[in-house]
Each structure stands twice: as structure tokens, then as C-alpha cells.
C-alpha atoms as a PDB file:
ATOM      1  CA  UNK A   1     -74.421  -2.040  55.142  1.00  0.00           C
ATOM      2  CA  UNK A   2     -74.417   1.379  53.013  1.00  0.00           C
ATOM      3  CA  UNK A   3     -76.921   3.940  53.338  1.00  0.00           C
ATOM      4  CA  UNK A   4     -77.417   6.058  50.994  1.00  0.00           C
ATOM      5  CA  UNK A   5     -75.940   9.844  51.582  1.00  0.00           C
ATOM      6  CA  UNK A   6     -77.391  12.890  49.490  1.00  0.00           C
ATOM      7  CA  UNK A   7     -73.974  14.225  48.021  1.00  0.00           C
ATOM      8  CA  UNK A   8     -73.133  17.610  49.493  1.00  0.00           C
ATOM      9  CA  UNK A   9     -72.844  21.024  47.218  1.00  0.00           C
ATOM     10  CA  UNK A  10     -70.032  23.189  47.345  1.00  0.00           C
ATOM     11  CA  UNK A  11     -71.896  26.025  48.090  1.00  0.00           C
ATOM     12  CA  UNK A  12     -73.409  24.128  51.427  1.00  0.00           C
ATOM     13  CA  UNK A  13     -69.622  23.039  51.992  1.00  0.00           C
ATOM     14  CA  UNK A  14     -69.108  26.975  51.916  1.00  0.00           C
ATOM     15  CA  UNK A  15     -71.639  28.062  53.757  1.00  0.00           C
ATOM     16  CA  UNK A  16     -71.039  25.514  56.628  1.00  0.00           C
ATOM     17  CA  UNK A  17     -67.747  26.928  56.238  1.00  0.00           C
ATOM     18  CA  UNK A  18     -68.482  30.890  56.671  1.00  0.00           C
ATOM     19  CA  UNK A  19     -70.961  29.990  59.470  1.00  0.00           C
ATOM     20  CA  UNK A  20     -69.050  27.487  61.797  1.00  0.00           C
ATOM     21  CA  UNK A  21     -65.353  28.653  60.874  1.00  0.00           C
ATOM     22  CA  UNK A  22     -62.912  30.633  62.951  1.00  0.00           C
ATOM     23  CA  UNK A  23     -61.587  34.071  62.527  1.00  0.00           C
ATOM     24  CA  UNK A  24     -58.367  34.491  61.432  1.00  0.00           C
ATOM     25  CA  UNK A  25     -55.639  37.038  61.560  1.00  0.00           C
ATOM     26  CA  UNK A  26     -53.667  37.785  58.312  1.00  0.00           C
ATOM     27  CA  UNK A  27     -49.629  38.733  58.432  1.00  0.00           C
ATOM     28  CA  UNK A  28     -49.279  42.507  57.783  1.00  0.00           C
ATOM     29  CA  UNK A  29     -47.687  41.347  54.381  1.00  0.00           C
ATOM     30  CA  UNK A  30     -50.956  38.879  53.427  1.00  0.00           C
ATOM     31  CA  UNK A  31     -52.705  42.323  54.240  1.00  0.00           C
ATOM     32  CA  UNK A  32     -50.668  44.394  51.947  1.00  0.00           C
ATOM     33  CA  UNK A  33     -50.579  41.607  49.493  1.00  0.00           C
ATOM     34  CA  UNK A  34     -54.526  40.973  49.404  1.00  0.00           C
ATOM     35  CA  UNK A  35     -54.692  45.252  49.177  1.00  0.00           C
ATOM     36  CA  UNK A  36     -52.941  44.970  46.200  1.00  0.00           C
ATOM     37  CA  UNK A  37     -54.644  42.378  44.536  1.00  0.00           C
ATOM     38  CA  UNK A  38     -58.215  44.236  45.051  1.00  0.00           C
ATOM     39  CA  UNK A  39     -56.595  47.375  43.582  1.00  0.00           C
ATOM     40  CA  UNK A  40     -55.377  45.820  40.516  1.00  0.00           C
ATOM     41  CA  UNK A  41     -58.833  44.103  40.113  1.00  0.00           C
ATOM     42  CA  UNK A  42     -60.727  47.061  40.897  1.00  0.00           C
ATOM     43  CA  UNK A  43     -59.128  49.167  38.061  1.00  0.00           C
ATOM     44  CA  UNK A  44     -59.674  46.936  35.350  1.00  0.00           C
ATOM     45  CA  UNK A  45     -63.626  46.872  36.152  1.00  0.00           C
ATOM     46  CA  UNK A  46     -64.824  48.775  33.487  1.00  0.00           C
ATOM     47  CA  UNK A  47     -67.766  50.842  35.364  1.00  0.00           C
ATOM     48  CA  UNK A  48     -68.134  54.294  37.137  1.00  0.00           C
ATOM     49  CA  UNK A  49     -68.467  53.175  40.379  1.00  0.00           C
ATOM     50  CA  UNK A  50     -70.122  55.939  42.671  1.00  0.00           C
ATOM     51  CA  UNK A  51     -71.001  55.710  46.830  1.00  0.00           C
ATOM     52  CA  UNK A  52     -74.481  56.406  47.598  1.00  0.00           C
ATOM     53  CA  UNK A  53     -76.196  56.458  51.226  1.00  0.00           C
ATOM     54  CA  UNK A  54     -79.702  56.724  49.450  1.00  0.00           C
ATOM     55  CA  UNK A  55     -79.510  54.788  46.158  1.00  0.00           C
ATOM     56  CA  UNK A  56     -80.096  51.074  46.527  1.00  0.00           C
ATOM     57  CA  UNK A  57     -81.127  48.642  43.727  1.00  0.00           C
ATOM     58  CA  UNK A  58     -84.479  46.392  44.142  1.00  0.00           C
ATOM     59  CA  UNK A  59     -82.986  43.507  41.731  1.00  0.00           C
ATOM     60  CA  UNK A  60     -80.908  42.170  39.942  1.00  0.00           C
ATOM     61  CA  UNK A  61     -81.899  43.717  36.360  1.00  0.00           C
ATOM     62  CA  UNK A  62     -81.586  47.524  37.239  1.00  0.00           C
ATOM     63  CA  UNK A  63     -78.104  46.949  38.641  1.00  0.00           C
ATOM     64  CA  UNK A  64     -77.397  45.414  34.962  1.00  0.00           C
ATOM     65  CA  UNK A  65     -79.127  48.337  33.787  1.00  0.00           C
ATOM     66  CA  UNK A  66     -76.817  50.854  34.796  1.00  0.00           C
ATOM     67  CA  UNK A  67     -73.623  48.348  34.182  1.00  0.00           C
ATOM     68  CA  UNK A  68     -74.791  48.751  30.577  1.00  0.00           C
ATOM     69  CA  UNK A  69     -74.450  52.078  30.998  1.00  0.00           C
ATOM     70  CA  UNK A  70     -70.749  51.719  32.450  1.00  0.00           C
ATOM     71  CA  UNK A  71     -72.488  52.731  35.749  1.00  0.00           C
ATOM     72  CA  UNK A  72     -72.595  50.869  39.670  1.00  0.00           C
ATOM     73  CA  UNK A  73     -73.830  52.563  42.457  1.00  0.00           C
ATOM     74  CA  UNK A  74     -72.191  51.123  45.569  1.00  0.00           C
ATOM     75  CA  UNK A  75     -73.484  51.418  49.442  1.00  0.00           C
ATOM     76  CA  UNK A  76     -71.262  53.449  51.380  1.00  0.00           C
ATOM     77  CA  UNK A  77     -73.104  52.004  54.635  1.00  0.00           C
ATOM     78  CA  UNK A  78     -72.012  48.294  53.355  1.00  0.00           C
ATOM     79  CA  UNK A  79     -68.486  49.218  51.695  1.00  0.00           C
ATOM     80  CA  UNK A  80     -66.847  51.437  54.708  1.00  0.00           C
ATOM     81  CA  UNK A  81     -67.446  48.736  57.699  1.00  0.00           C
ATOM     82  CA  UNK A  82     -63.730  49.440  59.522  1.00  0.00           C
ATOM     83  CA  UNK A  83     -64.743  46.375  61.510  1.00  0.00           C
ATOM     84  CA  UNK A  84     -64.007  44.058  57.900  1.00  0.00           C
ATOM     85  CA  UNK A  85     -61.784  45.744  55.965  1.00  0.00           C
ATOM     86  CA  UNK A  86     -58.110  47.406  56.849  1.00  0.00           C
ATOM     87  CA  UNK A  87     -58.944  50.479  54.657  1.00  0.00           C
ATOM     88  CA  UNK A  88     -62.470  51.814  53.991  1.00  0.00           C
ATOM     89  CA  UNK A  89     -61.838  51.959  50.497  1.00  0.00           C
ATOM     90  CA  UNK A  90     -60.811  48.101  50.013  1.00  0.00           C
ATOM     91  CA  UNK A  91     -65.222  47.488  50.953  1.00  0.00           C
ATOM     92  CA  UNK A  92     -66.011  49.898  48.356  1.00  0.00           C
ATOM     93  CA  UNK A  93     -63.778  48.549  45.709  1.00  0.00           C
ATOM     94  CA  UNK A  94     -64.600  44.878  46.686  1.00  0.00           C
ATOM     95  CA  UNK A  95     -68.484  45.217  46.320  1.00  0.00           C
ATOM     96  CA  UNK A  96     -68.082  47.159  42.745  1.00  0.00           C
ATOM     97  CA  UNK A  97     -66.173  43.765  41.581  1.00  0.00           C
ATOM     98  CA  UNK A  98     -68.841  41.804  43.438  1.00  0.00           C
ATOM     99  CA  UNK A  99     -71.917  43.823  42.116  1.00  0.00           C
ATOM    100  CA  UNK A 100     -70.077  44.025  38.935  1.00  0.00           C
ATOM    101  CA  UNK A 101     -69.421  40.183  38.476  1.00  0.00           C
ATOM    102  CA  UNK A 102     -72.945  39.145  38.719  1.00  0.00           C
END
């Protein structure tokens, strides 16, 4: 007998993913390789990405506002978490390719 199954998005195959997986530990060389990759990335983004502890955007269209203006405030309270990333700098330069990538 077959039943009928609603198919299953990769985003909810993510999610389930972030939310029920295990930590892991990377080598020091995935670290060093993974730094390097989010440097190269971060300078080709063409903005001028600045911290801020009192600038936040409300939505979406003002932070594509100031990318059309080269521009991309970033959260120094989200980007310097020394809990997630090796180097405080990797959290800034990996949210200005996030915000960025919208």
C-alpha cells in the first residue's frame, strides 16, 4: 500500500540539519584553509564594509540602499562572537558576503 508523502525541501533538509546535527571540530589546516577562502571572497565584495554597535537595518531595502551606494554596515556584536569563529575578523568578513549576497 503507498501513502502518499509531501516531498521534503532542501531548505527543511537544512534546517533539520543545523538544528539536530553535531558539532564538529575542523583540522588546524581545514581552519587555515576555510580562513583563506573567506579572505579571498571578502576582497572581491565590492562594498565599504564598516562595524557599527548602533547602526542596524529594519529591512531588506535600506541594506540595498546603501549597497548601491558601495556601502554595508556590519554588527560588530554579531561578527566578533570568539565562541564561532577562530579570528574575530573571519564574522565580520563572513556577514558583509552574507548581507552583501542577498
Amino acid at each position: 500500500m503507498l501513502t502518499s508523502c509531501k516531498p521534503v525541501s532542501k531548505v527543511e533538509t537544512l534546517a533539520k540539519l543545523y538544528l539536530e546535527g553535531k558539532s564538529i571540530q575542523l583540522s588546524d589546516y581545514s581552519q587555515t584553509e576555510l580562513g583563506d577562502w573567506l579572505m579571498q571572497q571578502f576582497r572581491q565584495t565590492p562594498v565599504n564594509a564598516e562595524f557599527t554597535d548602533e547602526q542596524q537595518y529594519q529591512n531588506l531595502s535600506e541594506i540595498f540602499a546603501d549597497i548601491a551606494q558601495d556601502h554595508l554596515w556590519v554588527s560588530a556584536e554579531e561578527s566578533c562572537d570568539a565562541s564561532i569563529y577562530a579570528n574575530p575578523f573571519y564574522g565580520f568578513a563572513f556577514l558583509v558576503m552574507h548581507d552583501y549576497d542577498l
